[in-house]
PDB file of N, CA and C in Angstrom:
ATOM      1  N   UNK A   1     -76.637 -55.972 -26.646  1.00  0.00           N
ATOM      2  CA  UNK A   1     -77.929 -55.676 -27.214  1.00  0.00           C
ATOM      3  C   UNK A   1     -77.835 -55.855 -28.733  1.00  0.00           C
ATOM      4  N   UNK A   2     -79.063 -56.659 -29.147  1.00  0.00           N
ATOM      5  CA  UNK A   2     -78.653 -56.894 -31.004  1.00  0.00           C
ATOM      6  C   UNK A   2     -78.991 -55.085 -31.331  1.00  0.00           C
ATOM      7  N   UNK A   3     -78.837 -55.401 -32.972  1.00  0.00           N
ATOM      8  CA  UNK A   3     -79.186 -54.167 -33.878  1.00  0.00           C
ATOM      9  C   UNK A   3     -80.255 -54.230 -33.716  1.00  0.00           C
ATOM     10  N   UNK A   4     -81.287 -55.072 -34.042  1.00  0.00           N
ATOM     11  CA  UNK A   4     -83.420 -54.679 -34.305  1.00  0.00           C
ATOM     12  C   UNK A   4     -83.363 -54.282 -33.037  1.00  0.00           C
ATOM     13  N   UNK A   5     -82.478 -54.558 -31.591  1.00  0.00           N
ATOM     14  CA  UNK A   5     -83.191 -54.052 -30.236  1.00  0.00           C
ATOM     15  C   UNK A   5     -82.842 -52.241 -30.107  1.00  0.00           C
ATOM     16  N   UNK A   6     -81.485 -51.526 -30.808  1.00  0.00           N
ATOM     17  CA  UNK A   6     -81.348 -50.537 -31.081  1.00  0.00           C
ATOM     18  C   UNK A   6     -82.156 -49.312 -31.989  1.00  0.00           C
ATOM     19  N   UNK A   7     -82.373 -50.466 -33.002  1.00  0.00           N
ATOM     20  CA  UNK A   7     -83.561 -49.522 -33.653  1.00  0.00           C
ATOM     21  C   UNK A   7     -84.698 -49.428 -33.407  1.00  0.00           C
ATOM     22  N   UNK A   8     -85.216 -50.037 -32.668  1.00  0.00           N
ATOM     23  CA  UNK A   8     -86.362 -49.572 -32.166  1.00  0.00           C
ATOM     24  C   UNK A   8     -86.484 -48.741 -31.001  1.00  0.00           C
ATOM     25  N   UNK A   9     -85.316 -48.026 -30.425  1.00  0.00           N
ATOM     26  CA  UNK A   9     -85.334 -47.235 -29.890  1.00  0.00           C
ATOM     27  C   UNK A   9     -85.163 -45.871 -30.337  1.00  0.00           C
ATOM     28  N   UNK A  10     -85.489 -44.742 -29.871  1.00  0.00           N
ATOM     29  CA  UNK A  10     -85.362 -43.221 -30.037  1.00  0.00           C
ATOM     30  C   UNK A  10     -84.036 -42.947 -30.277  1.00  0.00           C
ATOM     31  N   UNK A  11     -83.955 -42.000 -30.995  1.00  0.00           N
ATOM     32  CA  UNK A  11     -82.468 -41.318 -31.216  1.00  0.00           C
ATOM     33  C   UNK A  11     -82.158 -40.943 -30.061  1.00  0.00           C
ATOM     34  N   UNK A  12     -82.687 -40.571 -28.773  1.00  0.00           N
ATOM     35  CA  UNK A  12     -82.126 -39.690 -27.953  1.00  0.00           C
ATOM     36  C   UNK A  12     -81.549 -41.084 -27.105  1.00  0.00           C
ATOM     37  N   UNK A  13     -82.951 -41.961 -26.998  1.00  0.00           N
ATOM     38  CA  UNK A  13     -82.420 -42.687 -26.246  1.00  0.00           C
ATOM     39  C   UNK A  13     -80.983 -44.196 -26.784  1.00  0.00           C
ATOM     40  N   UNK A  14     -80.743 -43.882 -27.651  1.00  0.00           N
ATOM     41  CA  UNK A  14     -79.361 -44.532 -28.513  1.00  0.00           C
ATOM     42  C   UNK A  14     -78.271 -43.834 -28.028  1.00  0.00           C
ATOM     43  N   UNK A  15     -78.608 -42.388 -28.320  1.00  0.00           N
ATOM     44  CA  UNK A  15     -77.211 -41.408 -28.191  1.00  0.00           C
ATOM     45  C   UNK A  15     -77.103 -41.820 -25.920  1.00  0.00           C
ATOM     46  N   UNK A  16     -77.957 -41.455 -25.340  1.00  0.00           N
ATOM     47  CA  UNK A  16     -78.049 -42.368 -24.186  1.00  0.00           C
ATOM     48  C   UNK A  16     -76.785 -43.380 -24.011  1.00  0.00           C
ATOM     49  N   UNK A  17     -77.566 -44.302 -24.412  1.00  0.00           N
ATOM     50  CA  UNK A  17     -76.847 -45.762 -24.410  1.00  0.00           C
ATOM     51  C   UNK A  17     -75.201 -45.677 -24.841  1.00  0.00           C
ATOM     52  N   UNK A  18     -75.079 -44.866 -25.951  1.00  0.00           N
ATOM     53  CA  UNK A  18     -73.733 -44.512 -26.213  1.00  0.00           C
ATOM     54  C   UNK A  18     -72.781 -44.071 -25.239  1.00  0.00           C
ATOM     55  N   UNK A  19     -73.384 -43.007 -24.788  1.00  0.00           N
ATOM     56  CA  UNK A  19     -72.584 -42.121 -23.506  1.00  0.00           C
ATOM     57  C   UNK A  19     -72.541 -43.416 -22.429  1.00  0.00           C
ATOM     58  N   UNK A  20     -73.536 -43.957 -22.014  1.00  0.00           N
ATOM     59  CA  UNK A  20     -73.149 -44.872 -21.090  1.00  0.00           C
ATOM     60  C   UNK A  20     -72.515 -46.141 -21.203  1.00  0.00           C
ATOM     61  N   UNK A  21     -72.372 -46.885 -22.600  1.00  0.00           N
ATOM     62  CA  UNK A  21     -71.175 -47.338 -23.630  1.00  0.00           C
ATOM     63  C   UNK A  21     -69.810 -46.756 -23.549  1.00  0.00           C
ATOM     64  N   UNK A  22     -69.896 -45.520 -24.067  1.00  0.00           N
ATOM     65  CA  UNK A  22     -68.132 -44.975 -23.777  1.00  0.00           C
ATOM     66  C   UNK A  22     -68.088 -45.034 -22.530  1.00  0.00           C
ATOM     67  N   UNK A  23     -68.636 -44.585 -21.275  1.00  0.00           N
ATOM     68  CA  UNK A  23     -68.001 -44.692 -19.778  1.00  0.00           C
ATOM     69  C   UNK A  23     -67.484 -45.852 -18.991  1.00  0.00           C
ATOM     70  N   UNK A  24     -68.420 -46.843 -19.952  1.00  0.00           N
ATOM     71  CA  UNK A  24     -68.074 -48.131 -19.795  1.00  0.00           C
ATOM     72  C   UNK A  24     -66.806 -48.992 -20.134  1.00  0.00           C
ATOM     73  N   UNK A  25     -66.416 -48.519 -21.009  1.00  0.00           N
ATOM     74  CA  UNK A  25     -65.144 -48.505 -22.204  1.00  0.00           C
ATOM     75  C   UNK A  25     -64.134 -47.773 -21.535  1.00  0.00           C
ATOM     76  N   UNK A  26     -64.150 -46.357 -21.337  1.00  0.00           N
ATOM     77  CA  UNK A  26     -62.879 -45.903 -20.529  1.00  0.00           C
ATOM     78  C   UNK A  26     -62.787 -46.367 -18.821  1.00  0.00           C
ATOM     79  N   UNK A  27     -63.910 -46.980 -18.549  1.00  0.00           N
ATOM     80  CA  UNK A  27     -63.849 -47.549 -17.107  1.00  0.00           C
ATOM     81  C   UNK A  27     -62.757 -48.943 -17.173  1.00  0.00           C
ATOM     82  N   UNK A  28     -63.522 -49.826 -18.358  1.00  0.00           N
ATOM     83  CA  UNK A  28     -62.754 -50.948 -18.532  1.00  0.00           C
ATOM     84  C   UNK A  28     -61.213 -50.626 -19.165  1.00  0.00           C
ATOM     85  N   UNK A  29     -60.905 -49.682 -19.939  1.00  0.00           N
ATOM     86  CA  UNK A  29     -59.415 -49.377 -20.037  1.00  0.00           C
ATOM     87  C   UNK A  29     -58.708 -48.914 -18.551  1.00  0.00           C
ATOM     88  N   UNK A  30     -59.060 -48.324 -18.454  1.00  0.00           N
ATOM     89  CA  UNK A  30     -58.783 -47.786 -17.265  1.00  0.00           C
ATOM     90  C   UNK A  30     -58.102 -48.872 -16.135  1.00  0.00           C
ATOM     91  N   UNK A  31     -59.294 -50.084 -15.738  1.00  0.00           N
ATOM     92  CA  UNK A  31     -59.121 -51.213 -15.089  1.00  0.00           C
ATOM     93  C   UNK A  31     -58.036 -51.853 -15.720  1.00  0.00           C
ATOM     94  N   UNK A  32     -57.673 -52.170 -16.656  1.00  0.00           N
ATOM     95  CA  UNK A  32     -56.752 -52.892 -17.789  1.00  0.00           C
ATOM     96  C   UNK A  32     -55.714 -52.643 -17.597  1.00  0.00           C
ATOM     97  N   UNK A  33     -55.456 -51.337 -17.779  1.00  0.00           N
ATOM     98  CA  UNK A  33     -53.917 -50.415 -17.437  1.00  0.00           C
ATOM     99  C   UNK A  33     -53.571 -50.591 -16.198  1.00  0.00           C
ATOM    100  N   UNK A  34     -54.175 -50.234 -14.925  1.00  0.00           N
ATOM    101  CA  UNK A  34     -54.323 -50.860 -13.612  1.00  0.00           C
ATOM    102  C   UNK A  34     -54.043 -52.511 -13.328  1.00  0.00           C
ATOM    103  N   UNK A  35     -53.926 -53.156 -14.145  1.00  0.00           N
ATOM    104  CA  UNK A  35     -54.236 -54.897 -13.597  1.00  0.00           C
ATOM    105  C   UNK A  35     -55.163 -55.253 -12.705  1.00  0.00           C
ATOM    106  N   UNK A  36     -56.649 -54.571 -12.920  1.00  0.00           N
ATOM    107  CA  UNK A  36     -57.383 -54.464 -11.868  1.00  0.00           C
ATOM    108  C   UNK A  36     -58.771 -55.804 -12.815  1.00  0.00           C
ATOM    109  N   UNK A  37     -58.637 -55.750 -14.502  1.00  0.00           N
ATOM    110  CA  UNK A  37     -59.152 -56.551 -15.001  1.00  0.00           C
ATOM    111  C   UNK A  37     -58.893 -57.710 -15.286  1.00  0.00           C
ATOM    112  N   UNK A  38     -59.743 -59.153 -15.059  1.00  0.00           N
ATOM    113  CA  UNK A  38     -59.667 -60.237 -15.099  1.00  0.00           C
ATOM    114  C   UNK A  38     -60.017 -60.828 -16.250  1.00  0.00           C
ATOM    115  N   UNK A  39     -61.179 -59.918 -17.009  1.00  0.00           N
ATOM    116  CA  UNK A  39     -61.503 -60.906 -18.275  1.00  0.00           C
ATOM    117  C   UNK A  39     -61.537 -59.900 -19.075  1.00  0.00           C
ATOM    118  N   UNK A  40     -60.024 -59.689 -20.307  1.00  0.00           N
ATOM    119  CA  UNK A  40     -59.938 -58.744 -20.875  1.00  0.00           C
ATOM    120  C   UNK A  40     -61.088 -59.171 -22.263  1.00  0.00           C
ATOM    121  N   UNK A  41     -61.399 -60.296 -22.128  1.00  0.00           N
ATOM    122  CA  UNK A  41     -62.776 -59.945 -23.365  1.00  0.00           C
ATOM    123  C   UNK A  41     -63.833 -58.931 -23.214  1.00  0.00           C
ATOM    124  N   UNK A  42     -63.995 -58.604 -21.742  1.00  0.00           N
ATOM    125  CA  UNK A  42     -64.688 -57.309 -21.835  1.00  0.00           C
ATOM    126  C   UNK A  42     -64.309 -56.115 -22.687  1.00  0.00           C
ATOM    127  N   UNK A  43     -62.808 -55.822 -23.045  1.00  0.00           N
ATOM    128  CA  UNK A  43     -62.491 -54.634 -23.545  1.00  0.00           C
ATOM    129  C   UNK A  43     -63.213 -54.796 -25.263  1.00  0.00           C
ATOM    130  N   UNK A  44     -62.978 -55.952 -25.480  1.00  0.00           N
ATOM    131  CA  UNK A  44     -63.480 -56.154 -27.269  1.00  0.00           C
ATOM    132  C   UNK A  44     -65.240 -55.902 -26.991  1.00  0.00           C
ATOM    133  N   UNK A  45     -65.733 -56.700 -26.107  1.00  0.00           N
ATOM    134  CA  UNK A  45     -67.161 -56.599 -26.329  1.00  0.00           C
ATOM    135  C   UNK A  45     -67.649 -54.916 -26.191  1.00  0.00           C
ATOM    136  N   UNK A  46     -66.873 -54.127 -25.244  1.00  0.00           N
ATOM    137  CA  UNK A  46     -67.068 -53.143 -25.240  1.00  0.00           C
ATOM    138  C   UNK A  46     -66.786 -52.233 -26.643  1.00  0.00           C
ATOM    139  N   UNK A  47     -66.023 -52.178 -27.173  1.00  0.00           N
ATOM    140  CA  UNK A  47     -65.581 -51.665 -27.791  1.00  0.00           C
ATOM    141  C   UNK A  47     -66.528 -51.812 -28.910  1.00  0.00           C
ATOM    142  N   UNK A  48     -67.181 -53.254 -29.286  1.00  0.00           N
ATOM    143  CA  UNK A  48     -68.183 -53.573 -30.346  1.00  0.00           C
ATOM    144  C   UNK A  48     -69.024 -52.814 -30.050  1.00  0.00           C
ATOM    145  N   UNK A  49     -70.018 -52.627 -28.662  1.00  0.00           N
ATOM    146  CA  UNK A  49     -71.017 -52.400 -28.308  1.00  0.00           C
ATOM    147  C   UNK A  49     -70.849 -50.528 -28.850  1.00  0.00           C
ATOM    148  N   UNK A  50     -69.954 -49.839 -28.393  1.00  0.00           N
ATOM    149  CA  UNK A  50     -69.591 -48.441 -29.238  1.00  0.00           C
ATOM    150  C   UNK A  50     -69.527 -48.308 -30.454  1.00  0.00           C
ATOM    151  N   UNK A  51     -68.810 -49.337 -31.579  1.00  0.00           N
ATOM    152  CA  UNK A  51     -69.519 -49.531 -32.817  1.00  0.00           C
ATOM    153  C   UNK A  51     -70.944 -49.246 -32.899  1.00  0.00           C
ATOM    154  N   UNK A  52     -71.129 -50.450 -32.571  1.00  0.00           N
ATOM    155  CA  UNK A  52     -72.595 -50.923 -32.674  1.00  0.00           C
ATOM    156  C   UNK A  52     -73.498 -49.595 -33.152  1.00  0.00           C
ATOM    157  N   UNK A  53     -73.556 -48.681 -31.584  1.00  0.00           N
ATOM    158  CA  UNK A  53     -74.010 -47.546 -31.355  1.00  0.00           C
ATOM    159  C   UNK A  53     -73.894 -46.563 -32.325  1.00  0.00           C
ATOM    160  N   UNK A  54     -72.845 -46.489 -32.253  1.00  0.00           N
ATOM    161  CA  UNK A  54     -72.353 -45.135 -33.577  1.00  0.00           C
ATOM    162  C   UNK A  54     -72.700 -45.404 -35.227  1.00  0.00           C
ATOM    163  N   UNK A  55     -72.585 -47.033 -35.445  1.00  0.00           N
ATOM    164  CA  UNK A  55     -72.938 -46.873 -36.510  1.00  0.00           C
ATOM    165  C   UNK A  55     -74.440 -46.787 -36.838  1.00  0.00           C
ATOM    166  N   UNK A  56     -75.758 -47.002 -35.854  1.00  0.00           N
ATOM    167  CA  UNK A  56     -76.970 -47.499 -35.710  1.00  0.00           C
ATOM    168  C   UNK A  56     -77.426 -46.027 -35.608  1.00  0.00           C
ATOM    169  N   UNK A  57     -76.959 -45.135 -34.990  1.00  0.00           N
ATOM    170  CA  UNK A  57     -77.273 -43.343 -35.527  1.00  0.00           C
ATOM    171  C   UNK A  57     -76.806 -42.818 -36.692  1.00  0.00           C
ATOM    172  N   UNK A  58     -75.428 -43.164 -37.237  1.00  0.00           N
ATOM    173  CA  UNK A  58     -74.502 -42.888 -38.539  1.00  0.00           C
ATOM    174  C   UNK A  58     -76.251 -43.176 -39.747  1.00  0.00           C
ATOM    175  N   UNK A  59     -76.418 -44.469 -39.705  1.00  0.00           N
ATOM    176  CA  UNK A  59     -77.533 -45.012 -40.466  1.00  0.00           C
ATOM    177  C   UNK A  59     -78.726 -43.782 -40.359  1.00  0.00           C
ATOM    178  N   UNK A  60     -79.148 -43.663 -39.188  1.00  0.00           N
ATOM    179  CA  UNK A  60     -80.034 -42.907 -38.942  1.00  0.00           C
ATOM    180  C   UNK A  60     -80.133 -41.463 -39.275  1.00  0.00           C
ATOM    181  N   UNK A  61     -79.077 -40.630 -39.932  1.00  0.00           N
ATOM    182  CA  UNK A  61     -78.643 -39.890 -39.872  1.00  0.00           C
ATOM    183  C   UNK A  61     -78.549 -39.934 -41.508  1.00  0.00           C
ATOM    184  N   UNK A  62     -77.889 -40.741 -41.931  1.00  0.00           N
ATOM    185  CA  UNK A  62     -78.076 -40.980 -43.504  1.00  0.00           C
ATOM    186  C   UNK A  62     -79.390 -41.496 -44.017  1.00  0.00           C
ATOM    187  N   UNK A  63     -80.355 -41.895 -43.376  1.00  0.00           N
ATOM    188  CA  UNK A  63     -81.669 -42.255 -43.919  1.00  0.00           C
ATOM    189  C   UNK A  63     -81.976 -43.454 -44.427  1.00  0.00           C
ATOM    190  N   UNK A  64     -80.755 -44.349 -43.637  1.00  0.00           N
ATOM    191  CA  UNK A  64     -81.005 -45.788 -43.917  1.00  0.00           C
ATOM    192  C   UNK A  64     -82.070 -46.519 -43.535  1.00  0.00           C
ATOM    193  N   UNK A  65     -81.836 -45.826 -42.028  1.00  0.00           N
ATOM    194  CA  UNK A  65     -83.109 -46.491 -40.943  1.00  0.00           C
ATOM    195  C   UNK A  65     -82.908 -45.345 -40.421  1.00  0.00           C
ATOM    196  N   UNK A  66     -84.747 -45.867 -39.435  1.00  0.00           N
ATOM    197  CA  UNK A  66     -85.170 -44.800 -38.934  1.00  0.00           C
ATOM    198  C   UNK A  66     -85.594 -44.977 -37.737  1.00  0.00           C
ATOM    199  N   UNK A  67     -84.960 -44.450 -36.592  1.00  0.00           N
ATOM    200  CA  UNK A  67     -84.691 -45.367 -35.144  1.00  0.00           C
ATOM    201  C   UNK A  67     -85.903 -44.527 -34.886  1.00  0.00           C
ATOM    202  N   UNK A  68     -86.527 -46.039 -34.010  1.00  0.00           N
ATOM    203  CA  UNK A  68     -87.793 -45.669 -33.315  1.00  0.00           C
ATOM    204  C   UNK A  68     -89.128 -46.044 -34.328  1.00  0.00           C
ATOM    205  N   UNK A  69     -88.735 -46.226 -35.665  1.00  0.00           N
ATOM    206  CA  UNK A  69     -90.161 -46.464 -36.786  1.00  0.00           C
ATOM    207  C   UNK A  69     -90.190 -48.349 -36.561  1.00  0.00           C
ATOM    208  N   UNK A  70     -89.343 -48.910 -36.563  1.00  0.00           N
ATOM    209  CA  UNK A  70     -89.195 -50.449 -37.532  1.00  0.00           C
ATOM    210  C   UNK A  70     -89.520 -51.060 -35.768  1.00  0.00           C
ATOM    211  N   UNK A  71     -90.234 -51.851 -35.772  1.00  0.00           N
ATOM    212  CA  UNK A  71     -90.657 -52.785 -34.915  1.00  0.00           C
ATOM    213  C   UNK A  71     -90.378 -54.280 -35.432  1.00  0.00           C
ATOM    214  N   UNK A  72     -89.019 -54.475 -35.133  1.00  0.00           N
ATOM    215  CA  UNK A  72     -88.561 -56.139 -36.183  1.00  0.00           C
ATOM    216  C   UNK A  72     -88.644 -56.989 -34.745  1.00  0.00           C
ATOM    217  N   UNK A  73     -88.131 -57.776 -34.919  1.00  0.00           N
ATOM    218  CA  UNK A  73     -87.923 -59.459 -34.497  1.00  0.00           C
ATOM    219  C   UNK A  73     -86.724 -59.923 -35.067  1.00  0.00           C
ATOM    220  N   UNK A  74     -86.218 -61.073 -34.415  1.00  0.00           N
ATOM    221  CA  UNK A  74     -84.489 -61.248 -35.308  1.00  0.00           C
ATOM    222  C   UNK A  74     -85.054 -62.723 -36.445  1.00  0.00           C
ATOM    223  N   UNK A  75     -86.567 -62.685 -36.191  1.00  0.00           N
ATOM    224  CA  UNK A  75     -86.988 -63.738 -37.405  1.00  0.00           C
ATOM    225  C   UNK A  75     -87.183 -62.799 -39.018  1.00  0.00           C
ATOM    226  N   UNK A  76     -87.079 -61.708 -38.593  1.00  0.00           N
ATOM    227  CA  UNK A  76     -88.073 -61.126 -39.884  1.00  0.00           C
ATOM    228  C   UNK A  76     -86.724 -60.369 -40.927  1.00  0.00           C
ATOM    229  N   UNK A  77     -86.686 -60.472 -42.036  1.00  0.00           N
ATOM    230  CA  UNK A  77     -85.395 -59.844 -42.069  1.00  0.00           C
ATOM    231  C   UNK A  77     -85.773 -58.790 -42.601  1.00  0.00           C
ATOM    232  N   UNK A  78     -84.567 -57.940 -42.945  1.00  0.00           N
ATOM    233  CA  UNK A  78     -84.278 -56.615 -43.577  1.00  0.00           C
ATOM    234  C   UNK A  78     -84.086 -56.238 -44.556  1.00  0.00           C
ATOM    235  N   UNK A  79     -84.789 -55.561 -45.183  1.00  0.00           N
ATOM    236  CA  UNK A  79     -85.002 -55.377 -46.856  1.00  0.00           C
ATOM    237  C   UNK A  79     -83.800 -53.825 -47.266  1.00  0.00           C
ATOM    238  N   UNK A  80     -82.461 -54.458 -48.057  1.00  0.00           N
ATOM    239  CA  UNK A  80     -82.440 -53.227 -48.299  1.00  0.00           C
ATOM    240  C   UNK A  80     -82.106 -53.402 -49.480  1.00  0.00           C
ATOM    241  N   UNK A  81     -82.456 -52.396 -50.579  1.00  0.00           N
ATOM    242  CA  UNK A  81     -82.045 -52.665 -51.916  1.00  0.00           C
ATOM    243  C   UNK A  81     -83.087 -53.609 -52.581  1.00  0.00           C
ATOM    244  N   UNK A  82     -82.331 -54.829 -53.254  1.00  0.00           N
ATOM    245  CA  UNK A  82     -83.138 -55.817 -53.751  1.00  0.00           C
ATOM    246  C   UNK A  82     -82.375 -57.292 -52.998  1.00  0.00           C
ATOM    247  N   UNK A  83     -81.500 -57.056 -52.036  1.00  0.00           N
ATOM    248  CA  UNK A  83     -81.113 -58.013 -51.124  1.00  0.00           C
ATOM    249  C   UNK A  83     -81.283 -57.997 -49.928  1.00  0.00           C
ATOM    250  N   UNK A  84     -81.760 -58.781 -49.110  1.00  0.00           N
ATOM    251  CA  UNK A  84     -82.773 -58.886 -47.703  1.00  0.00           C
ATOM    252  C   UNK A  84     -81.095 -59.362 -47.121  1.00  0.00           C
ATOM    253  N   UNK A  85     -81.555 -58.839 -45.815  1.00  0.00           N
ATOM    254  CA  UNK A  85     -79.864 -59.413 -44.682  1.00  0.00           C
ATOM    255  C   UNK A  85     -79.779 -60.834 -44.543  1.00  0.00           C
ATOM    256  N   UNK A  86     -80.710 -61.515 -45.123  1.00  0.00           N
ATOM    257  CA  UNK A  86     -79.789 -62.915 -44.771  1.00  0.00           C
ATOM    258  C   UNK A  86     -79.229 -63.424 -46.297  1.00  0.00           C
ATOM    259  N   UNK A  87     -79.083 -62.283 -47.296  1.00  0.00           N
ATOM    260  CA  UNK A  87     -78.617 -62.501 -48.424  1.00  0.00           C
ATOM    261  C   UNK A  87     -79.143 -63.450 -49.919  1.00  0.00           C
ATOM    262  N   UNK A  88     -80.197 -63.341 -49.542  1.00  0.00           N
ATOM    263  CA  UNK A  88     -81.422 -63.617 -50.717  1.00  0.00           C
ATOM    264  C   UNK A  88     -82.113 -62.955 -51.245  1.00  0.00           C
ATOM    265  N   UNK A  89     -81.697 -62.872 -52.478  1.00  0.00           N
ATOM    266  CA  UNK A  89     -82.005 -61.524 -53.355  1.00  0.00           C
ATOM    267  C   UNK A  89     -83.754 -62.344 -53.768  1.00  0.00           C
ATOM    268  N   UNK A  90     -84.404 -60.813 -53.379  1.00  0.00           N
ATOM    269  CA  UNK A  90     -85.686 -60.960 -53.676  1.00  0.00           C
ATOM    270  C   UNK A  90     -86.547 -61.340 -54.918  1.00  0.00           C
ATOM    271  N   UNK A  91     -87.384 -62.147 -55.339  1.00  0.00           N
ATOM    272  CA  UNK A  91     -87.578 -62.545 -56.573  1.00  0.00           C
ATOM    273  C   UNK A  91     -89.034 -61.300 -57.210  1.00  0.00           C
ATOM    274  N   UNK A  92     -88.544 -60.460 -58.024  1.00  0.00           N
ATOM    275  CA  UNK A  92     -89.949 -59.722 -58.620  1.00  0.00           C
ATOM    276  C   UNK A  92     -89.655 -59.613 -59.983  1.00  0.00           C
TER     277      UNK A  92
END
């Protein structure tokens, strides 16, 4: 799931997704240790996807963003500061 699809969800429902992120994560270790997994790129994607999560409330929590307000698109970018995320500093 990108970042704009996280923030536009609820805090509750992020912290959600998390819990069912980590179960996912100790399921796939779990399998790993076992030799029961075939495509250990699952363990990295997992592991991002728990990033992902934690840092997308961390933000939320510091008042970066505000999960559940921003209704983006992955065309529109993100203003923070006086540099937008695709790294073009704004002209005023």
């Amino acid at each position: 799931m990108k970042a704009y699809e996280i923030r536009e969800k609820t805090l509750e429902d992020v912290k959600d997704d998390l819990s069912a992120a980590e179960e996912n994560l100790r399921t796939i270790r779990f399998q790993l240790v076992t030799s029961q997994l075939d495509n250990v790129t699952l363990l990295t994607k997992a592991k991002r996807e728990v990033a992902r999560l934690k840092t997308i409330i961390k933000e939320h929590e510091l008042g970066i963003f505000k999960l559940g307000e921003l209704k983006l698109t992955a065309e529109e970018p993100v203003l923070r500061g006086n540099i937008d995320m695709k790294g073009e500093e704004d002209e005023k």
